[in-house]
C-alpha atoms as a PDB file:
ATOM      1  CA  UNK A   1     261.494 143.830-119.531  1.00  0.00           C
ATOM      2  CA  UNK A   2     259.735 142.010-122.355  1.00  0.00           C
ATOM      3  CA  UNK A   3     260.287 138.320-122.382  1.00  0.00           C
ATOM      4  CA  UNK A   4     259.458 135.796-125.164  1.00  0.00           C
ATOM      5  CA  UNK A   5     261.046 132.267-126.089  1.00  0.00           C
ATOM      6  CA  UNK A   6     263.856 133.200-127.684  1.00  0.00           C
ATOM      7  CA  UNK A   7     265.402 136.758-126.346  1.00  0.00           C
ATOM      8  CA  UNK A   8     264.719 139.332-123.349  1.00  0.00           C
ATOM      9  CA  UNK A   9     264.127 142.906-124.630  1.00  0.00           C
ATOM     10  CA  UNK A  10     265.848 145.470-121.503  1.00  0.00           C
ATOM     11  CA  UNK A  11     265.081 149.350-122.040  1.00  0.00           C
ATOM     12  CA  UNK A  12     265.869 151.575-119.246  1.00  0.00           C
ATOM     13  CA  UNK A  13     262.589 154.006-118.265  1.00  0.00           C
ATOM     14  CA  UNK A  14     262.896 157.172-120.336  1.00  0.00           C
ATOM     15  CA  UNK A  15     265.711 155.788-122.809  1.00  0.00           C
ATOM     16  CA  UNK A  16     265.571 155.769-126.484  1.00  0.00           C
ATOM     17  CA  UNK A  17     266.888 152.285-127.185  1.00  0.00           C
ATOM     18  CA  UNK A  18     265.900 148.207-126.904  1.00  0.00           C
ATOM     19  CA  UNK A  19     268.568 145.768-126.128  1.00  0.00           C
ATOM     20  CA  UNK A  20     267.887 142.303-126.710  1.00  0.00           C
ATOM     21  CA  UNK A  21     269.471 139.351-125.105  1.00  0.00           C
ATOM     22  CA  UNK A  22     269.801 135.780-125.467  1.00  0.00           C
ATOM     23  CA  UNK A  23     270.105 133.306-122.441  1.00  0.00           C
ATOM     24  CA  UNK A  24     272.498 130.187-122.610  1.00  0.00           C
ATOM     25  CA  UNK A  25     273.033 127.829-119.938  1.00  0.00           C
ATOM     26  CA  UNK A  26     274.881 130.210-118.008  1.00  0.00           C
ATOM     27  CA  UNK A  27     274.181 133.535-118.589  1.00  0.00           C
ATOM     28  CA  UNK A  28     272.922 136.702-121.166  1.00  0.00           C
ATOM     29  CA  UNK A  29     274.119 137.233-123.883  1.00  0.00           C
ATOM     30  CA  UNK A  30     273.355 140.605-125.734  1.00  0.00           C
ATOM     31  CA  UNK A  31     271.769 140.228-129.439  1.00  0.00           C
ATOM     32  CA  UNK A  32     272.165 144.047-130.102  1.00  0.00           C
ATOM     33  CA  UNK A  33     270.066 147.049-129.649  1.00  0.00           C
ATOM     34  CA  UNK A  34     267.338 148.595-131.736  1.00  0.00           C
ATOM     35  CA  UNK A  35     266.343 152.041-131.606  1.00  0.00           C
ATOM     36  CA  UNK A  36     262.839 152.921-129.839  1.00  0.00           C
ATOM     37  CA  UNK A  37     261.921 155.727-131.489  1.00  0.00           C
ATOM     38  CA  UNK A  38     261.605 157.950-128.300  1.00  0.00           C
ATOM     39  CA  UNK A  39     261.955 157.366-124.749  1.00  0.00           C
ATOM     40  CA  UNK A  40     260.900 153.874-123.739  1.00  0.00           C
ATOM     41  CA  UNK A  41     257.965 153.463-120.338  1.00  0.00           C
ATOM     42  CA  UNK A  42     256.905 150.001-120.650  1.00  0.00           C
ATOM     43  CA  UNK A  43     257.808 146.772-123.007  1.00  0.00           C
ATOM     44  CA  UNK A  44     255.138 143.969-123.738  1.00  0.00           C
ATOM     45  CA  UNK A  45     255.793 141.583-125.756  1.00  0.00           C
ATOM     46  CA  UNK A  46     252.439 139.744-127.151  1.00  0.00           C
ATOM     47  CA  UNK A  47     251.836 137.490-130.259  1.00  0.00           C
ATOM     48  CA  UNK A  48     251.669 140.163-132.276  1.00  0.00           C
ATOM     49  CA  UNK A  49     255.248 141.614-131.732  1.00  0.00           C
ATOM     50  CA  UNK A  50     257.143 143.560-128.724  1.00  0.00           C
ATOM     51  CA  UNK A  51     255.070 146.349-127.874  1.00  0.00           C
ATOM     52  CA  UNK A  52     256.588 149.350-126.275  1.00  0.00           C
ATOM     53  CA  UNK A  53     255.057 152.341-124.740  1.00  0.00           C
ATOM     54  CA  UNK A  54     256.848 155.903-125.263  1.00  0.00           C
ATOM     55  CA  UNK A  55     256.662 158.885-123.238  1.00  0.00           C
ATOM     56  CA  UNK A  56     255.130 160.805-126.187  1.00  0.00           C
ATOM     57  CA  UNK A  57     251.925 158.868-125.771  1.00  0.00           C
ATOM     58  CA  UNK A  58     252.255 156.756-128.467  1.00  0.00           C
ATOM     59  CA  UNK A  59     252.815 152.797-128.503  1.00  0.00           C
ATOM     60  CA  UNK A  60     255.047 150.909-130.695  1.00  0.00           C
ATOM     61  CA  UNK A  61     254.419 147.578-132.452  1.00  0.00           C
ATOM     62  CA  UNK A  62     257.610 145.748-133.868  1.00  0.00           C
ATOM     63  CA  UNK A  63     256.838 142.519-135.164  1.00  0.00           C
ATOM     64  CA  UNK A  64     260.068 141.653-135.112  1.00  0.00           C
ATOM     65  CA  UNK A  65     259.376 138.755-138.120  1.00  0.00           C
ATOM     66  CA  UNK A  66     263.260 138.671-138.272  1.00  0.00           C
ATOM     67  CA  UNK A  67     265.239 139.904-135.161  1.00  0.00           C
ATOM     68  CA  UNK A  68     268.644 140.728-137.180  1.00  0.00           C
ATOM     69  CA  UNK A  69     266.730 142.814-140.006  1.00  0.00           C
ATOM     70  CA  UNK A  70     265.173 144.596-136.605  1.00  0.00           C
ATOM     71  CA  UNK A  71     268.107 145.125-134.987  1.00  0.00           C
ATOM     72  CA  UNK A  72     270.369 146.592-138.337  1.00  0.00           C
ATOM     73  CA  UNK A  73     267.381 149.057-138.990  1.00  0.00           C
ATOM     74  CA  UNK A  74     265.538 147.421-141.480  1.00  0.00           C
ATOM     75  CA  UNK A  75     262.231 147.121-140.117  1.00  0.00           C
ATOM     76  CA  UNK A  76     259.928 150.896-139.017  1.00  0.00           C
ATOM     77  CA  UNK A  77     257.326 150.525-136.233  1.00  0.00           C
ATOM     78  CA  UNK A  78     253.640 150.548-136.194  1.00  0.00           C
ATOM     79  CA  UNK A  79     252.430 153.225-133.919  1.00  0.00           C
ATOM     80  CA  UNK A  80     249.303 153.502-132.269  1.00  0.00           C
ATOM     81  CA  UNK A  81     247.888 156.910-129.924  1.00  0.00           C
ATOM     82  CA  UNK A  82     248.030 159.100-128.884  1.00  0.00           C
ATOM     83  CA  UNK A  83     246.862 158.081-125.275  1.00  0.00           C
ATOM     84  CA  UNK A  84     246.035 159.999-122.990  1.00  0.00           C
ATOM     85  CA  UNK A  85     249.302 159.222-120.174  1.00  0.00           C
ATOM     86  CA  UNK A  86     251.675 156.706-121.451  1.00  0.00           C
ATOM     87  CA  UNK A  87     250.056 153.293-120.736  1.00  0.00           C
ATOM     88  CA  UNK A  88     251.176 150.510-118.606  1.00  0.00           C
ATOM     89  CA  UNK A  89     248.719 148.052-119.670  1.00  0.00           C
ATOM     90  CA  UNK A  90     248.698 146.801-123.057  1.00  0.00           C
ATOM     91  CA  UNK A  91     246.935 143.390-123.823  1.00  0.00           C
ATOM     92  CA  UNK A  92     246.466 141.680-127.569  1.00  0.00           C
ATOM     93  CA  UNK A  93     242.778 140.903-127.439  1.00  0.00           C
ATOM     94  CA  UNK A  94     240.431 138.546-129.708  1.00  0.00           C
ATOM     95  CA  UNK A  95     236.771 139.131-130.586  1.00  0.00           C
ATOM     96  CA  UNK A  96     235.088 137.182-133.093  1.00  0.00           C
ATOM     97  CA  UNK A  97     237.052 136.543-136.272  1.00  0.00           C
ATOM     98  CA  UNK A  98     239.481 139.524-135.165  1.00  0.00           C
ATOM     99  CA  UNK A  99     242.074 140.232-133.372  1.00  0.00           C
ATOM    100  CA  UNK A 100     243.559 143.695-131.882  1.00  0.00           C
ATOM    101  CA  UNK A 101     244.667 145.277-128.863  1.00  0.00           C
ATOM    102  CA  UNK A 102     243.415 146.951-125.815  1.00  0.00           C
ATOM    103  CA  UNK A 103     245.684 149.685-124.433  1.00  0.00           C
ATOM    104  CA  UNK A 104     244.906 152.304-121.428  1.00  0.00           C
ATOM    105  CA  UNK A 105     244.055 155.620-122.158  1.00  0.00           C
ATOM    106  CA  UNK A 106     244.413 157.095-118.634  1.00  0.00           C
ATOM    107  CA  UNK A 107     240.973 155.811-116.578  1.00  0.00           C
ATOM    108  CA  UNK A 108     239.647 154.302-119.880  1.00  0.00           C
ATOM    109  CA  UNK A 109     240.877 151.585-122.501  1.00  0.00           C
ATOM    110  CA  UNK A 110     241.007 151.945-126.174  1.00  0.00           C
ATOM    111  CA  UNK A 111     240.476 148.837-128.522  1.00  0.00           C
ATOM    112  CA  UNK A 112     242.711 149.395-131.371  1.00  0.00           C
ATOM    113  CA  UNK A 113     242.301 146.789-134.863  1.00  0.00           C
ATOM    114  CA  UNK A 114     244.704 146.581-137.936  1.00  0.00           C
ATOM    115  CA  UNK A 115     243.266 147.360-141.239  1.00  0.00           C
ATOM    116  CA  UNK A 116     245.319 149.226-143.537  1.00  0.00           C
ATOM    117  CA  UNK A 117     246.860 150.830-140.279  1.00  0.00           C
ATOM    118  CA  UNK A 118     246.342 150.660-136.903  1.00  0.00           C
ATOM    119  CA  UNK A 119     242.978 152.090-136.247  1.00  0.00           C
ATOM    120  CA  UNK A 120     240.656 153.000-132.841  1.00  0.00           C
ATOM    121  CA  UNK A 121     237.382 150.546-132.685  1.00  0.00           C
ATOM    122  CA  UNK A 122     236.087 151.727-129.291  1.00  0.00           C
ATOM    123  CA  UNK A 123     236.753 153.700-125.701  1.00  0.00           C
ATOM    124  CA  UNK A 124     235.408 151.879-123.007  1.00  0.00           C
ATOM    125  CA  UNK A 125     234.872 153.789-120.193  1.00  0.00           C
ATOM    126  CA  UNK A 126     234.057 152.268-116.671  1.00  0.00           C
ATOM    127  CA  UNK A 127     237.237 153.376-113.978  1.00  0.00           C
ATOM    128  CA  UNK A 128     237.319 156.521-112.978  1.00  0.00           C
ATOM    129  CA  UNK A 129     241.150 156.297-112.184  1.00  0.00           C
ATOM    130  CA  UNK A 130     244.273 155.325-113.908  1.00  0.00           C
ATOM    131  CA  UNK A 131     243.913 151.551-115.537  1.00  0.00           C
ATOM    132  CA  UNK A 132     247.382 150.046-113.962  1.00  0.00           C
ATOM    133  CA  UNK A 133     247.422 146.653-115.673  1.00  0.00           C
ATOM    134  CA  UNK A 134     244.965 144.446-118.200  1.00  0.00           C
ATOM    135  CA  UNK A 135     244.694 140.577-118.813  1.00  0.00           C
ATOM    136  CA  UNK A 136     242.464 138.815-121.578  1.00  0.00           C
ATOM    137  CA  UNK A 137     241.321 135.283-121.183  1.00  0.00           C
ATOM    138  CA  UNK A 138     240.718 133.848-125.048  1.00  0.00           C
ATOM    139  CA  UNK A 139     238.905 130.953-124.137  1.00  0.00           C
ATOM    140  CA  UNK A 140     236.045 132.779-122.427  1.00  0.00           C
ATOM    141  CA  UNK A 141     236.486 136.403-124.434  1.00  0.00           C
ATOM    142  CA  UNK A 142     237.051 138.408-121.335  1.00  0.00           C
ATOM    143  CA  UNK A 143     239.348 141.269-120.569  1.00  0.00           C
ATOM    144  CA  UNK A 144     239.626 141.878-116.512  1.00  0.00           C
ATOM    145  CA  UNK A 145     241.272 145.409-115.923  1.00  0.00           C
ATOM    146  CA  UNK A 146     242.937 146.815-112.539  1.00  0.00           C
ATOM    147  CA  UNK A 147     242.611 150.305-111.457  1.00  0.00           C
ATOM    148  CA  UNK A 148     243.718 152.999-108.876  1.00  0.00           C
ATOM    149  CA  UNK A 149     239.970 153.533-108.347  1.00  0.00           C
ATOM    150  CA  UNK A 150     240.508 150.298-106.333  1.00  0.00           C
ATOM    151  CA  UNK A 151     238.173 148.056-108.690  1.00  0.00           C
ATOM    152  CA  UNK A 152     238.852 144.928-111.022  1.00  0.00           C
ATOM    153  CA  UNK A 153     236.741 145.599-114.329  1.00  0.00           C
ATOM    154  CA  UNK A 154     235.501 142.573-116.568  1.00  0.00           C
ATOM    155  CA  UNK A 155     234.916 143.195-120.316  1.00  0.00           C
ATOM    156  CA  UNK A 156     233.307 141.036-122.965  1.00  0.00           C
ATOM    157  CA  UNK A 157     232.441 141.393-126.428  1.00  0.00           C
ATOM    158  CA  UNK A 158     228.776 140.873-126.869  1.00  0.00           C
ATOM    159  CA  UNK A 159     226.407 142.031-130.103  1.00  0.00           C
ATOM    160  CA  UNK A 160     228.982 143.106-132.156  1.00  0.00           C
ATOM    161  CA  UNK A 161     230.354 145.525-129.451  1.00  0.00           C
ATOM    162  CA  UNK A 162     232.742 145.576-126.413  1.00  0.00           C
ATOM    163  CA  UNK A 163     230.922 145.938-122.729  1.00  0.00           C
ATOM    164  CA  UNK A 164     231.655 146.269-119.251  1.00  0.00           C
ATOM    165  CA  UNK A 165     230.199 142.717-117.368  1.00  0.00           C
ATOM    166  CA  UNK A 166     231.168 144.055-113.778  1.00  0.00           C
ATOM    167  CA  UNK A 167     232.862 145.530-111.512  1.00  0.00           C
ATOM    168  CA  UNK A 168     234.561 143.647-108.296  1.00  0.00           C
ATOM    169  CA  UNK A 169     235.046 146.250-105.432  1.00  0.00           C
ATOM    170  CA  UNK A 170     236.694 143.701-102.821  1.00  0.00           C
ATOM    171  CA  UNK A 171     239.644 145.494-103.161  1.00  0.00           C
ATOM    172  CA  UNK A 172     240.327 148.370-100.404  1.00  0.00           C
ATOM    173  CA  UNK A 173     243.540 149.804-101.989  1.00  0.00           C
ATOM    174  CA  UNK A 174     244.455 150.834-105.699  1.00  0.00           C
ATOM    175  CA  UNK A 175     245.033 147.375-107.555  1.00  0.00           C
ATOM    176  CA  UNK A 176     248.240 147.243-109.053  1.00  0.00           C
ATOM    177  CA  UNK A 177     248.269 144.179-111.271  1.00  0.00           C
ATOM    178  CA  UNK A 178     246.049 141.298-112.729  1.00  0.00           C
ATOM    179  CA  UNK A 179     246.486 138.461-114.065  1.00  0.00           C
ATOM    180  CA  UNK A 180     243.921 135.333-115.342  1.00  0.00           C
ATOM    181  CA  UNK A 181     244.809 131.635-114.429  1.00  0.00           C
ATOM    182  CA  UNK A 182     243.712 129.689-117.413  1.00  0.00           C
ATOM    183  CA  UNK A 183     243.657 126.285-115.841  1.00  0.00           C
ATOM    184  CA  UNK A 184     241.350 127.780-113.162  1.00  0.00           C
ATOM    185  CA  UNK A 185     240.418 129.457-114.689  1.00  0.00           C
ATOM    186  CA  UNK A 186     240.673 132.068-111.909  1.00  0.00           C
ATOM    187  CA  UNK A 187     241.367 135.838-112.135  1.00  0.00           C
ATOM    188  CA  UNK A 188     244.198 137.392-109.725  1.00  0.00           C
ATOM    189  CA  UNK A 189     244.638 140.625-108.490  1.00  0.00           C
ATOM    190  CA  UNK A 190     246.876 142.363-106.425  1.00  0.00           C
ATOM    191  CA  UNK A 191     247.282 145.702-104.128  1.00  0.00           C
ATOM    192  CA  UNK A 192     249.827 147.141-101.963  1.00  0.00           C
ATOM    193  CA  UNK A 193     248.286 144.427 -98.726  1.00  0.00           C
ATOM    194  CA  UNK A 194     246.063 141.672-100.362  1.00  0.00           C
ATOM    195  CA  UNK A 195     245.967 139.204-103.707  1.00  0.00           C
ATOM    196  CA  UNK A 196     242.659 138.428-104.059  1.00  0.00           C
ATOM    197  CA  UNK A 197     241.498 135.136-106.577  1.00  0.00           C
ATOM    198  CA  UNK A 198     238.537 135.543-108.262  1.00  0.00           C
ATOM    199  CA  UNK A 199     235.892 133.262-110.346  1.00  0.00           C
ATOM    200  CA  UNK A 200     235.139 134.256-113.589  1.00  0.00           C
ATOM    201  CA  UNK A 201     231.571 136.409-114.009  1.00  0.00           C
ATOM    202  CA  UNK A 202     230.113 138.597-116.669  1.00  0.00           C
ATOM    203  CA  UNK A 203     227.489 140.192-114.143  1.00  0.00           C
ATOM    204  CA  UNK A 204     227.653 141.655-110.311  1.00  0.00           C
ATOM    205  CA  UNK A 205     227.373 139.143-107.578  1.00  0.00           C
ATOM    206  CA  UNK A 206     226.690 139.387-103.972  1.00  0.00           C
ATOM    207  CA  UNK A 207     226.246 137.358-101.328  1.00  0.00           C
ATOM    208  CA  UNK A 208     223.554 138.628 -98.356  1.00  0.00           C
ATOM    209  CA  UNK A 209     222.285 138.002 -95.024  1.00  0.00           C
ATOM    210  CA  UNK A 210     218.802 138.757 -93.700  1.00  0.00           C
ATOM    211  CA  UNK A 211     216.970 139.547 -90.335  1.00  0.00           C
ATOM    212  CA  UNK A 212     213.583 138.899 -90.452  1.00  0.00           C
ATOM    213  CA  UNK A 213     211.256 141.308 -88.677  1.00  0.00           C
ATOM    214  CA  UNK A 214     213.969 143.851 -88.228  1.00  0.00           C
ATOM    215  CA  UNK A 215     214.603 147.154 -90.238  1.00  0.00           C
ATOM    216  CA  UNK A 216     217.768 149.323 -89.945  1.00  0.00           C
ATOM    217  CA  UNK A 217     215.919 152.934 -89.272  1.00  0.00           C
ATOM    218  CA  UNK A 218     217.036 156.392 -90.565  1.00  0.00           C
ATOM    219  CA  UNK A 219     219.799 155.566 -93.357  1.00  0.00           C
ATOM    220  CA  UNK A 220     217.522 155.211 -96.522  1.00  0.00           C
ATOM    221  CA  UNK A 221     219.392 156.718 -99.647  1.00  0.00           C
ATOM    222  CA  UNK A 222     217.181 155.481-102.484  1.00  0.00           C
ATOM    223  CA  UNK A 223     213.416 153.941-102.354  1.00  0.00           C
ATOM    224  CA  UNK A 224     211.862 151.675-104.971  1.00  0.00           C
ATOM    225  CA  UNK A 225     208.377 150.725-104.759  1.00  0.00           C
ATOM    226  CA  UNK A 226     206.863 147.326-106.730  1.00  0.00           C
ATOM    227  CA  UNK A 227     210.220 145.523-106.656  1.00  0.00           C
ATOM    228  CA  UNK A 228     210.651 141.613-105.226  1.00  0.00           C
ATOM    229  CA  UNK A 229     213.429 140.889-102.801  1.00  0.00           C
ATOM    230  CA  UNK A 230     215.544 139.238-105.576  1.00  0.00           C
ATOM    231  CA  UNK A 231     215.147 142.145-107.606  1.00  0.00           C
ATOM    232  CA  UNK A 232     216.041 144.746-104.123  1.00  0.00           C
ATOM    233  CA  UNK A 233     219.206 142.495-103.887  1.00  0.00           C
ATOM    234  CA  UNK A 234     220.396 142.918-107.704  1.00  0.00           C
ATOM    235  CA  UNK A 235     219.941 146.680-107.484  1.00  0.00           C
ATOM    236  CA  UNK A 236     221.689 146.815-104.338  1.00  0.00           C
ATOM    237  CA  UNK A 237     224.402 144.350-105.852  1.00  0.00           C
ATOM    238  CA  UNK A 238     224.983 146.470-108.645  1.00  0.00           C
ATOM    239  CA  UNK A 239     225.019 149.706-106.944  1.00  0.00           C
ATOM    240  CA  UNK A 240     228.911 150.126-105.016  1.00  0.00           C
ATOM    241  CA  UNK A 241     227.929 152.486-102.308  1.00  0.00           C
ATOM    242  CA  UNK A 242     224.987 149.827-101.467  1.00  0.00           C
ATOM    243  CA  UNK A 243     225.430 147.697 -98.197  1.00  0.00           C
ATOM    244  CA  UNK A 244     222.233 146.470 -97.225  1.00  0.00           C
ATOM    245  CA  UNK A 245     218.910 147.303 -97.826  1.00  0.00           C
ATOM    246  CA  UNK A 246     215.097 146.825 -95.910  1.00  0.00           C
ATOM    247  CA  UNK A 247     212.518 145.298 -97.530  1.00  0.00           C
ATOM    248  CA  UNK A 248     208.615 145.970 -96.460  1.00  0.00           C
ATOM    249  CA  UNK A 249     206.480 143.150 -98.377  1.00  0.00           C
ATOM    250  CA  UNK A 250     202.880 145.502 -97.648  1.00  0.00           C
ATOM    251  CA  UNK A 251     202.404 148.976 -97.432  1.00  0.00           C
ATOM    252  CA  UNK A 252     201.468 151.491 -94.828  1.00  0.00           C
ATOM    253  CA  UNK A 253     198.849 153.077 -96.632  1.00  0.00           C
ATOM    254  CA  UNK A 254     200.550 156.754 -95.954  1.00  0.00           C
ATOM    255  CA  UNK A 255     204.208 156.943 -96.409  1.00  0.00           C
ATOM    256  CA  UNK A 256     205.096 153.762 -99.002  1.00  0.00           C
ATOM    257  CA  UNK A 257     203.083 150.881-100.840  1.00  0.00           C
ATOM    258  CA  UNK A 258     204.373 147.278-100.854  1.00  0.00           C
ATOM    259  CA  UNK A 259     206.838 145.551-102.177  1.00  0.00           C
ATOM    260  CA  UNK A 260     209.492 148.575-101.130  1.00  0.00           C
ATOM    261  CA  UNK A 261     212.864 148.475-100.516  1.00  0.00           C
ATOM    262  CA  UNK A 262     214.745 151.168 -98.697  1.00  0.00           C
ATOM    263  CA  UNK A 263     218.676 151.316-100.266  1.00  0.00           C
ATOM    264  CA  UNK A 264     220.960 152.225 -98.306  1.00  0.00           C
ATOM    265  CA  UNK A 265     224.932 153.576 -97.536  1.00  0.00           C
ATOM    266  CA  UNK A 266     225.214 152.057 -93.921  1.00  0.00           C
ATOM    267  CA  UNK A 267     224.439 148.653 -92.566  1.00  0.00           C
ATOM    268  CA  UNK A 268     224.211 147.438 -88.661  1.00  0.00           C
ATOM    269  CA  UNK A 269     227.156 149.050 -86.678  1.00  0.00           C
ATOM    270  CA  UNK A 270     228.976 150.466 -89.912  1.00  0.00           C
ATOM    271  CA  UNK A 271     229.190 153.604 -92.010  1.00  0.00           C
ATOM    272  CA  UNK A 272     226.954 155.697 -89.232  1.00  0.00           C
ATOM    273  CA  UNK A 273     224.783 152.645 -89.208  1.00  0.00           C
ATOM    274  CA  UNK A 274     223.281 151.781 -85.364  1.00  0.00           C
ATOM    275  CA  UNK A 275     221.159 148.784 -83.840  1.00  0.00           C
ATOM    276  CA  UNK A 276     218.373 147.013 -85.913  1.00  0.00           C
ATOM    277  CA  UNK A 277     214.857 147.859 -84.206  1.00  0.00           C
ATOM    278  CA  UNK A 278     212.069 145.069 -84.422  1.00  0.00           C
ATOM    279  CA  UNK A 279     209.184 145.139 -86.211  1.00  0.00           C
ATOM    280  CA  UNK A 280     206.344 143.347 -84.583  1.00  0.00           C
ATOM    281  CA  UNK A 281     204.170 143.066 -87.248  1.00  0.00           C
ATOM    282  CA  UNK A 282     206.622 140.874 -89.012  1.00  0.00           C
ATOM    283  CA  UNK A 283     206.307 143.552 -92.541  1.00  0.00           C
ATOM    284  CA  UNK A 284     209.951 144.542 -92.297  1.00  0.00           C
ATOM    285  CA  UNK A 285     213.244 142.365 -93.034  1.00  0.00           C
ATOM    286  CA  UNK A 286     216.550 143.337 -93.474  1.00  0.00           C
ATOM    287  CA  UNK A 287     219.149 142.911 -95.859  1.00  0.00           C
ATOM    288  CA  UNK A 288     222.855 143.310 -95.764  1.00  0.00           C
ATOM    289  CA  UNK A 289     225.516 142.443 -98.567  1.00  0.00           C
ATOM    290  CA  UNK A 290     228.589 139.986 -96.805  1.00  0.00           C
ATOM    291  CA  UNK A 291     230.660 139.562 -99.675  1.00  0.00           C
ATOM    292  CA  UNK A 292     230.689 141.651-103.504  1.00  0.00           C
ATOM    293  CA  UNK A 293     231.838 139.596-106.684  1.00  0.00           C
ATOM    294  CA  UNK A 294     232.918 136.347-107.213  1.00  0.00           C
ATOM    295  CA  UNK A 295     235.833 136.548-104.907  1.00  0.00           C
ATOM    296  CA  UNK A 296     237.208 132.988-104.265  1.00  0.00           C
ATOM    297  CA  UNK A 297     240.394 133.487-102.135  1.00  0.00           C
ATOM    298  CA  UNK A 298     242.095 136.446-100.105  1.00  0.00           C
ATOM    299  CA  UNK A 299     245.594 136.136 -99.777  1.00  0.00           C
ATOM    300  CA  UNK A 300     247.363 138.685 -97.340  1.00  0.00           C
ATOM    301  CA  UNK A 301     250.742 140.341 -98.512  1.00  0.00           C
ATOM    302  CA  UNK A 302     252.800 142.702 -96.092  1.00  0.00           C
ATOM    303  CA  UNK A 303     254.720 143.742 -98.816  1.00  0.00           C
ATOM    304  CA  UNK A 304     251.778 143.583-101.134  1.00  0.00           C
ATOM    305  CA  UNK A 305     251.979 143.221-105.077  1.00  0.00           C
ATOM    306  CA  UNK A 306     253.208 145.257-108.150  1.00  0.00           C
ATOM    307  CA  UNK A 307     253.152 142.586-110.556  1.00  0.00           C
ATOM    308  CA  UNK A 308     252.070 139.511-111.717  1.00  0.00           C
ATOM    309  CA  UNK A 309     253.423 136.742-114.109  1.00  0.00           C
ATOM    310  CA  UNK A 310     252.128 133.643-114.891  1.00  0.00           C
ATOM    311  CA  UNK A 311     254.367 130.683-114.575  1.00  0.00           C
ATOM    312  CA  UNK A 312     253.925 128.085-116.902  1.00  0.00           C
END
């Protein structure tokens, strides 16, 4: 389904036509159908017409100008692909004085701009798993992607180009859908248990708590020497398989020099992770991360979520 304010475009998954209907007080009414050019995935529609995805890889743009001239025929399709799988997620996006779209290509997503035809800007590449749904926020420039790698993505469009901000990896099952919440705003995404609310940010985030005088021995993955504790927590932050870290503000003299922190996979009690042992000479603290992102609200769904629509 495809809805704008004056008519519902219907195609069933895998046909070849669009049927478009008008509501009345009391029910549908059909407007006619339109022919999709191959068989139909997904409908969008967006400012810039309905978009519909095919199962030839390809996406179609009807701007649908005049609805009647669509449905007799008279207007052809702008295509854009191929992609690599037929995407779900299709989003019009703005960047500077231009405006475009951002459609998946499997675990990445392809900025496409109209000049003469459509035409392929940039890949970004940041999932490693099928990119389920997309949602741009025009006031603040940012695209937030969902993926079945289980992470939100948030994109911005910074010196002249399009980059990833962050990842949020709150999410313990594939996310399905997102959605942003203008007034907010607030960004909203949804798996098969949870709907998690999130602030806006353009870089990782991480909340931590410490133990000072304690060290969590024998689960070091990655050392680095000369670094402040701020600085130990932003690598950590921005690293997913990071959970806590210790921090030694002097060295030993034999085995590391000061200002070290130890990286690592486990934390106290989890992921293979035992007891903290104290340190008497008070060199040795402990760090562990208690909440990634900028996650505002957890919502828990039995059912959990497929989609999401804002109401207005």
């Amino acid at each position: 389904l495809a809805v704008s304010t004056q008519w519902v475009a219907s195609a069933s998954e895998g046909g070849t036509s669009i049927e478009f209907w008008q509501l009345n007080s009391t029910s549908l009414i059909s407007l006619g159908t339109m022919a999709a050019g191959g068989r139909v995935r997904y409908l969008k529609h967006t400012a810039l017409g309905l978009l519909g995805s095919r199962e030839d890889e390809m996406v179609a743009l009807w701007p649908l100008a005049d609805l009647p001239t669509a449905l007799a025929g008279g207007e052809t399709p702008e295509t854009l692909g191929p992609f690599s799988w037929a995407p779900k997620a299709m989003e019009m996006v703005t960047f500077g004085q231009k405006q475009g779209l951002a459609v998946a290509s499997f675990a990445d997503i392809e900025i496409w701009v109209k000049l003469t035809g459509w035409s392929k800007l940039s890949r970004l590449s940041g999932h490693s798993r099928l990119v389920t749904s997309l949602s741009f926020l025009p006031s603040l420039g940012l695209l937030a992607s969902a993926s079945m790698d289980s992470n939100v993505g948030i994109w911005h469009h910074q010196g002249g180009s399009w980059k990833l901000a962050t990842l949020l990896y709150d999410h313990n099952h594939p996310v399905n859908a997102i959605a942003w919440i203008p007034s907010g705003p607030l960004l909203a995404s949804g798996d098969e248990k949870e709907l998690i609310l999130w602030r806006p940010a353009t870089s990782p985030s991480c909340e931590f708590t410490y133990s000072m005088g304690y060290y969590l021995p024998g689960f070091n993955r990655y050392v680095v020497e000369g670094r402040t504790v701020d600085e130990c927590q932003s690598l950590c932050c921005e690293n997913p398989w990071c959970t806590s870290f210790d921090y030694a503000e002097k060295g030993d003299g034999k085995t590391h020099g000061p200002k070290t922190c130890w990286l690592s996979s486990a934390s106290e009690g989890l992921n293979g992770g035992g007891g903290l042992e104290w340190d008497p000479t008070n060199n040795y603290h402990y760090y562990e991360i208690t909440k990634r992102g900028s996650r505002f609200m957890t919502l828990t769904e039995k059912k959990g979520i497929l989609s999401l629509a804002l109401a207005g």
